[in-house]
Structures are given as C-alpha cells and as structure tokens.
Protein backbone atom coordinates (compact mmCIF):
# COMPACT_ATOMS: atom_id res chain seq x y z
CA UNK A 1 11.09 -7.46 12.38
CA UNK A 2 11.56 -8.46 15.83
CA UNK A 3 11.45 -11.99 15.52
CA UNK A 4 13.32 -12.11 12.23
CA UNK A 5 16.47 -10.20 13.97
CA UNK A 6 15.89 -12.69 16.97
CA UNK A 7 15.85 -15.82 14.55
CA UNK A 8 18.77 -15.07 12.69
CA UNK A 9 21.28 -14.12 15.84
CA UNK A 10 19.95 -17.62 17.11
CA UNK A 11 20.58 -19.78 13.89
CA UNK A 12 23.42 -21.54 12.70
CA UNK A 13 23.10 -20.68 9.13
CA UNK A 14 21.88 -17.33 8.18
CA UNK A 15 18.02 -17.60 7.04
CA UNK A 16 16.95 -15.85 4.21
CA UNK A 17 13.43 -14.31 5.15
CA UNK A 18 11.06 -13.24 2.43
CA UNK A 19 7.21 -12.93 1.60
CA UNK A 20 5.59 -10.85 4.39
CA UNK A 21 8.58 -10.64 6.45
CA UNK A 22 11.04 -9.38 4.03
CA UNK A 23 8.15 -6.69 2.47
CA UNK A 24 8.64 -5.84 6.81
CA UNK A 25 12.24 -5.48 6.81
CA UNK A 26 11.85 -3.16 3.46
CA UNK A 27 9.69 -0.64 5.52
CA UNK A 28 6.88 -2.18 3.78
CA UNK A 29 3.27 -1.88 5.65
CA UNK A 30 2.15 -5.10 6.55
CA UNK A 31 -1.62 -5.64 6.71
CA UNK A 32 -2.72 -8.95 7.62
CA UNK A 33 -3.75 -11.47 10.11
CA UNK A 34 -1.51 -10.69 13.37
CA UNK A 35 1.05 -13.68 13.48
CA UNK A 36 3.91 -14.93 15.31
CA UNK A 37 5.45 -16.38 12.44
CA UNK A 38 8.51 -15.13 10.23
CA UNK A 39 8.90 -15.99 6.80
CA UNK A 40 12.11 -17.74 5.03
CA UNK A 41 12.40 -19.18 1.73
CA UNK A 42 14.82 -22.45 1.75
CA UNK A 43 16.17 -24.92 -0.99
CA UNK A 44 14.15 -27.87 -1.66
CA UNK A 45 16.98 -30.23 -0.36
CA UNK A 46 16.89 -28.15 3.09
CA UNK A 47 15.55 -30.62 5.67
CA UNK A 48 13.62 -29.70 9.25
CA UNK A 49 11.49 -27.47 10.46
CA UNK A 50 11.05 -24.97 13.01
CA UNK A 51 8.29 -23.05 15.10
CA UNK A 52 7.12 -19.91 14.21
CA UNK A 53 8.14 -20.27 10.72
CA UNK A 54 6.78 -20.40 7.69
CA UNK A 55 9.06 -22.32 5.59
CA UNK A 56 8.50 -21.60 1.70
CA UNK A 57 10.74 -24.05 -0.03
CA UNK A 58 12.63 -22.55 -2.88
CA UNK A 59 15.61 -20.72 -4.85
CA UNK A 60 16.58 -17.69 -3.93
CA UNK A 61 19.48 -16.62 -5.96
CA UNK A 62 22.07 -14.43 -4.97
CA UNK A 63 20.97 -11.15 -6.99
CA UNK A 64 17.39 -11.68 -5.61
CA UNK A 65 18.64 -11.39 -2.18
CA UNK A 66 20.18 -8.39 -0.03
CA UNK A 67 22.04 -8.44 4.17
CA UNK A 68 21.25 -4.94 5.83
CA UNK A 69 22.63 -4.85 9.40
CA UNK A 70 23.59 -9.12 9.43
CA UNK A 71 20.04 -9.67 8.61
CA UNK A 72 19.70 -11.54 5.21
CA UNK A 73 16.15 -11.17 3.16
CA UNK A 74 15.03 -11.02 -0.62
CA UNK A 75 15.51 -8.05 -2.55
CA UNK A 76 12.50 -5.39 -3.61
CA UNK A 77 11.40 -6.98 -7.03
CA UNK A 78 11.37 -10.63 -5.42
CA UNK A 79 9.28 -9.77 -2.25
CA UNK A 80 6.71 -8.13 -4.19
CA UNK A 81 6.29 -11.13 -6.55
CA UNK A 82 6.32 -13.36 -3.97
CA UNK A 83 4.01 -11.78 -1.70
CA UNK A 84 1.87 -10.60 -5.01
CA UNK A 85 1.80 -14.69 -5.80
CA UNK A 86 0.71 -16.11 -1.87
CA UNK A 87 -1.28 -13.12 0.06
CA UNK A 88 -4.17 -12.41 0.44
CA UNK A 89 -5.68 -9.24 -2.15
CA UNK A 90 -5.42 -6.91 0.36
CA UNK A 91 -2.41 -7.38 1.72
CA UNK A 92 -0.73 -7.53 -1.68
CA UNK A 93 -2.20 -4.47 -3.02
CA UNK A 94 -1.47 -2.76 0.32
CA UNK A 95 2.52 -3.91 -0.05
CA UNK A 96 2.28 -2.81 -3.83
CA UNK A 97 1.31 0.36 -3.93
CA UNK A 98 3.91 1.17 -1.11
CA UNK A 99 6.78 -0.36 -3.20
CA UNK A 100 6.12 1.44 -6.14
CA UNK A 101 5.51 4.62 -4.21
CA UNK A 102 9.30 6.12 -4.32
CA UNK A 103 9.65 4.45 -8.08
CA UNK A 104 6.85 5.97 -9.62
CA UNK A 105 5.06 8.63 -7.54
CA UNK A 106 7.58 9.80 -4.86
CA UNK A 107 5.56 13.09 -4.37
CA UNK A 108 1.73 13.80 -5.00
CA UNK A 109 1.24 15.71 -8.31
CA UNK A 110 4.25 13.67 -9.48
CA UNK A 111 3.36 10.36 -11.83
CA UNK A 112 5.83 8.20 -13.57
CA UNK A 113 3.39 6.11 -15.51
CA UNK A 114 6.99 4.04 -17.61
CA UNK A 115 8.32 3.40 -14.70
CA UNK A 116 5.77 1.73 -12.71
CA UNK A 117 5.03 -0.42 -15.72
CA UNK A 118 8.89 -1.32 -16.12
CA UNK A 119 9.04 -2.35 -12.24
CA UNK A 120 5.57 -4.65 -12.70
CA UNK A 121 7.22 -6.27 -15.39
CA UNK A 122 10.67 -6.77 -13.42
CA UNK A 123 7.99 -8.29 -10.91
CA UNK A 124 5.91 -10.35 -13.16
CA UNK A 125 8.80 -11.87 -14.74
CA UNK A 126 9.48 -13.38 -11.24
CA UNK A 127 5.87 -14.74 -10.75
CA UNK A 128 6.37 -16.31 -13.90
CA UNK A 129 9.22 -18.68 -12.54
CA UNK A 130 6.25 -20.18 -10.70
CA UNK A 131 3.38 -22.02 -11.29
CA UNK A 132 1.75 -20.98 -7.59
CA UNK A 133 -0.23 -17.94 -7.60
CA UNK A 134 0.28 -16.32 -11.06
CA UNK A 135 -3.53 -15.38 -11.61
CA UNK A 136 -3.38 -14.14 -7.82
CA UNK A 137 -0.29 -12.08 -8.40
CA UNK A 138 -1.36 -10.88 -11.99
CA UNK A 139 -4.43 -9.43 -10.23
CA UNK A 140 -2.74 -7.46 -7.43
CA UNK A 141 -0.14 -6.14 -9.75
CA UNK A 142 -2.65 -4.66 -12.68
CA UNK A 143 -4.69 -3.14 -9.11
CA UNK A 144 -1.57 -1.62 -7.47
CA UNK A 145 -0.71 2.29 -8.05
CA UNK A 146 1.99 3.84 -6.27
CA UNK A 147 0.02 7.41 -5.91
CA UNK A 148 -1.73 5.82 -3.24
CA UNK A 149 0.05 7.11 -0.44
CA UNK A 150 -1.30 5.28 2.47
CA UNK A 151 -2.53 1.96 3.60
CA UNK A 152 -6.06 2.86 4.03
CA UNK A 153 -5.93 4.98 0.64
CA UNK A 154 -4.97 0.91 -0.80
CA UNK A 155 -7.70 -0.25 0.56
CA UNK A 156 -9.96 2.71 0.14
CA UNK A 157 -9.60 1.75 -3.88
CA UNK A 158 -10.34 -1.86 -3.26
CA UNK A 159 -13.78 -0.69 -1.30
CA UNK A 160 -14.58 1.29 -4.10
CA UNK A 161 -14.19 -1.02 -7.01
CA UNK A 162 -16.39 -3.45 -5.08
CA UNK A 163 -19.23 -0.44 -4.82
CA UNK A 164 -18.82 -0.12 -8.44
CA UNK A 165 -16.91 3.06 -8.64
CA UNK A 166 -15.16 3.42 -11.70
CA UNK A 167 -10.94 3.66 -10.99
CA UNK A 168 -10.36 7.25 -9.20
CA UNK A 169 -8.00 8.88 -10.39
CA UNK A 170 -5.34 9.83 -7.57
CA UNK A 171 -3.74 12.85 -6.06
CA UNK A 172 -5.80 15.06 -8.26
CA UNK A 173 -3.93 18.53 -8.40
CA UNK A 174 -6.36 21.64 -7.91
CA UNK A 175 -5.49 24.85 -8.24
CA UNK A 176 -5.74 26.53 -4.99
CA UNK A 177 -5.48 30.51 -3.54
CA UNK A 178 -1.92 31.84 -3.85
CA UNK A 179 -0.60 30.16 -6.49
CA UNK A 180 -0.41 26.79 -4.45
CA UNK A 181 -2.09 23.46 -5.70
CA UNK A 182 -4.29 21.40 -3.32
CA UNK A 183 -4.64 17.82 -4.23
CA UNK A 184 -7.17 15.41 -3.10
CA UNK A 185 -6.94 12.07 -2.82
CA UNK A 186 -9.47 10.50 -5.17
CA UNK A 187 -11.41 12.51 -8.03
CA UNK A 188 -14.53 9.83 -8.53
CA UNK A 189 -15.25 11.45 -12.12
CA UNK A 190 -17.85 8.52 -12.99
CA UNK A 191 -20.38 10.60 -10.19
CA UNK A 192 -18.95 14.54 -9.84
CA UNK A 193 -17.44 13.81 -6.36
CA UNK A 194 -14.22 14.22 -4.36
CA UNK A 195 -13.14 11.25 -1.68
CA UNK A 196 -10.67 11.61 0.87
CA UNK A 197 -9.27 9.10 3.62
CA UNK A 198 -8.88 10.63 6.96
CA UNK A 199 -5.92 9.28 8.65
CA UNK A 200 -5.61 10.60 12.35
CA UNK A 201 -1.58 10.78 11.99
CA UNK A 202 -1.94 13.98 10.47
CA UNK A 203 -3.86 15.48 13.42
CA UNK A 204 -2.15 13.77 16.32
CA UNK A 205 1.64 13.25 15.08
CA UNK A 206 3.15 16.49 16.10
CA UNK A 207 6.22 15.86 13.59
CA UNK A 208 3.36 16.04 10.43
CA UNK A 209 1.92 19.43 11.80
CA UNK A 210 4.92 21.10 11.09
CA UNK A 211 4.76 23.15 13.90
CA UNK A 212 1.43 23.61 13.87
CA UNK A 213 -1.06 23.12 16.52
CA UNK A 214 -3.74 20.70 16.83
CA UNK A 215 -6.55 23.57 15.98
CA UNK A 216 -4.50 25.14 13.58
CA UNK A 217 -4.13 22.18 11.35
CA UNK A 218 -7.94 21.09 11.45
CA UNK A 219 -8.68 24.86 10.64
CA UNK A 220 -6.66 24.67 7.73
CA UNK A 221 -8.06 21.42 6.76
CA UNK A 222 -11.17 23.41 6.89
CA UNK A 223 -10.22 26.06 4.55
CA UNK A 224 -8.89 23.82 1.99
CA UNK A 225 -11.87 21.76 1.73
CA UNK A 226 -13.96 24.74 1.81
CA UNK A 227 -12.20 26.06 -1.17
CA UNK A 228 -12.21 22.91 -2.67
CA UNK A 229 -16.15 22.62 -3.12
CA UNK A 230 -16.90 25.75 -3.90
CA UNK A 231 -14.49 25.94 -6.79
CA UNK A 232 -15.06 22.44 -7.91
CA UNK A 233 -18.93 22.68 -7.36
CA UNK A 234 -18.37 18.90 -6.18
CA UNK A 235 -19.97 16.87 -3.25
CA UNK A 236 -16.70 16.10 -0.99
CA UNK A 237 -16.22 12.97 1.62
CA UNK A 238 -13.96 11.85 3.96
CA UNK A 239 -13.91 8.45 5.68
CA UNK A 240 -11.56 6.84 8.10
CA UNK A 241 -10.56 2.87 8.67
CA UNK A 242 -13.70 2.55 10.66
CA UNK A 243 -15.40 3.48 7.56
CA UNK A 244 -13.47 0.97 5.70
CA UNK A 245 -14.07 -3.00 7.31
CA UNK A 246 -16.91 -3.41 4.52
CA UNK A 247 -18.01 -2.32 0.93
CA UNK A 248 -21.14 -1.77 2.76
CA UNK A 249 -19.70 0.75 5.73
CA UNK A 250 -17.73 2.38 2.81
CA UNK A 251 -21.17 2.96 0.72
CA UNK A 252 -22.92 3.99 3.54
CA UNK A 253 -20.38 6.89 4.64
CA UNK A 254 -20.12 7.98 1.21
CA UNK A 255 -24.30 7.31 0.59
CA UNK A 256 -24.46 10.32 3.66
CA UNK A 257 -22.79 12.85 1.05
CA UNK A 258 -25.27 11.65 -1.54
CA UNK A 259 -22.60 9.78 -3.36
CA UNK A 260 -23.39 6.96 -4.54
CA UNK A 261 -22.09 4.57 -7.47
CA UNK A 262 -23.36 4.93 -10.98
C-alpha cells in the first residue's frame, strides 16, 4: 500500500492499480510471495514500462474502478476476478473468502448462502471477459466461503481437502452453558471431529481480550473446549500456521488427536 501511494504521488497520470495490489488497498489479506512490485492494469495502446511494476495490459472501465484518498484502483467485483483469474490457489482463495466475508457471513452463526452466490456470479461474469485464467478463477471461486474468518482458516480448508477431508462445514453453532452458543471453526462430520485454527492474535492483541487478561482468556478457552467435548462426545484439535506449510504437517497434528481422513 506503501508503494502504490508512493507511485501514484510520483506519476504524471494517475495509475490504476489492481490484482494483488488493489485486493491490498481493499483491506484485503495478501498472502503471497513477498514482492516489491505494485500492480496496475493499463490500455493496450499505453506504451513504456516501469520498475517495480507489474503492468497487466487491459480495460478498466470506469464503473470497475473506484479513487479513495487520490489513490485510484479497481473496484471489489473486478479485483477478485482478476486476482481469482492470475494468482496462485492460495492466494486467491485467501482474498476470496475475505471479500465475501461482510457480503455473506459478516458474523459467525450468520450465513447468506444467495448472496454469496449472486456476488460469484457478479465475479465470474468478469473472468468471462477473458480468455486468461478462467479454469484458474472458476476453481478458486467454487472453493471460496466467506465463513472462513481468517487467513489461516482459508488455508486450513485447502490442507484439508488435500488430506481428503470431506468440506467442513464452518462456524458450527453449539449450544453452550447459559443460554450462549459456542461455535467452532470446522465440524469434520465425514470422521466425528471438531478442528480449530489457533491464531495467536487472540491471546496477545490486548484490543481482542476485551479486557481480559492473558490467563483469563486461555482459561476461558479452556472451559469452552472442555464443554465442547464432553457435550459433543467429539475428538477436538487445534493447529496453528506452523501446523499448516504442508498437507503432511496438517495430517500429522491432526493424526496426534487420532483424526485422521476417511
């Protein structure tokens, strides 16, 4: 974000970034490759090039394109086709599920199955335009779910399928002591089990605690799982994104609960 606010104060004509660089400037989480480079989409007739910048040569028209704070970069539905079309699987998916987060799932126990499917189609109607990367994009876009509500829940799913698991299903609401639901973040039906990525943000970000201190959170993290295996009578793991570089790491962490693909 950086470098795109640094190229367009320094150019004459006002770029238009997209791909990875505009999912960026959307709040989107960016997984790949670490890179200098920005991303800009240009007209075919635009000559020249530049360094650090991927040049992806292009329309964009003007109600595929937005300006927040001078900056000038393609709007929601267009950045998620076009980085659906040209990333790699797990950057797309990762990108994905984030942008239909506040669409279709904007809290957990809440699922809006129509919309999702109407915003895919928004997006797959821009893919179409294109004869780069439609079986690429079609892929990521039939994978993504917006009730995944992290980056390493993305990729926890992608892990999984390549064990074998059959699809999770996500944010499953249980019914917990006092009236209050807990939800978990994958129910793997196909074996009896419960999954849950561990993300350390919710133990060492002192704005996620609510107040709470450090013990105090990990005791109630104790309590809830507790409650959630003994009412559930189900095997429960969690794994963190050291858990995650491999399908094999993945099966192995989960293989330690005696959970283990069908």
């Amino acid at each position: 974000m950086a470098r795109a606010h640094a190229l367009a104060v320094t150019s004459r004509e006002p770029p238009v970034f997209s791909h990875l660089t505009a999912a960026a400037l959307h709040g989107l989480p960016v997984r790949a490759p670490s890179s200098a480079k920005v991303h800009i989409t240009l007209p075919p007739e635009r000559p020249g090039a530049r360094t650090l910048v991927v040049r992806h040569r292009g329309d964009v028209a003007q109600g595929e394109r937005m300006q927040r704070h001078g900056i000038h970069f393609t709007t929601l539905e267009r950045t998620m086709a076009d980085v659906a079309r040209t990333a790699g699987f797990e950057t797309a998916v990762c990108v994905l599920d984030a942008a239909l987060r506040p669409v279709t799932a904007p809290r957990p126990g809440v699922f809006d199955a129509a919309a999702a499917e109407a915003l895919r189609e928004q997006v797959r109607a821009i893919v179409h335009r294109s004869a780069h990367g439609r079986a690429r994009a079609s892929r990521a876009l039939r994978f993504a779910d917006g009730r995944a509500q992290l980056p390493g829940e993305s990729v926890s799913r992608i892990r999984l399928a390549e064990l074998g698991f059959a699809p999770p299903d996500l944010q499953v609401a249980i019914a917990g002591p006092a009236d209050r639901d807990y939800f978990v973040d994958f129910g793997l039906d196909d074996v009896s089990a419960w999954g849950e990525f561990d993300g350390e943000r919710k133990y060492r970000d002192e704005a996620m605690r609510s107040g709470l201190t450090l013990e105090q959170v990990l005791l109630r993290e104790k309590q809830r799982e507790d409650w959630i295996r003994g009412v559930t009578q189900r095997p429960f793991a969690r794994w963190k994104w050291e858990h995650l570089r491999t399908r094999d790491t993945l099966g192995a962490r989960l293989a330690s609960f005696g959970i283990r693909p069908a």
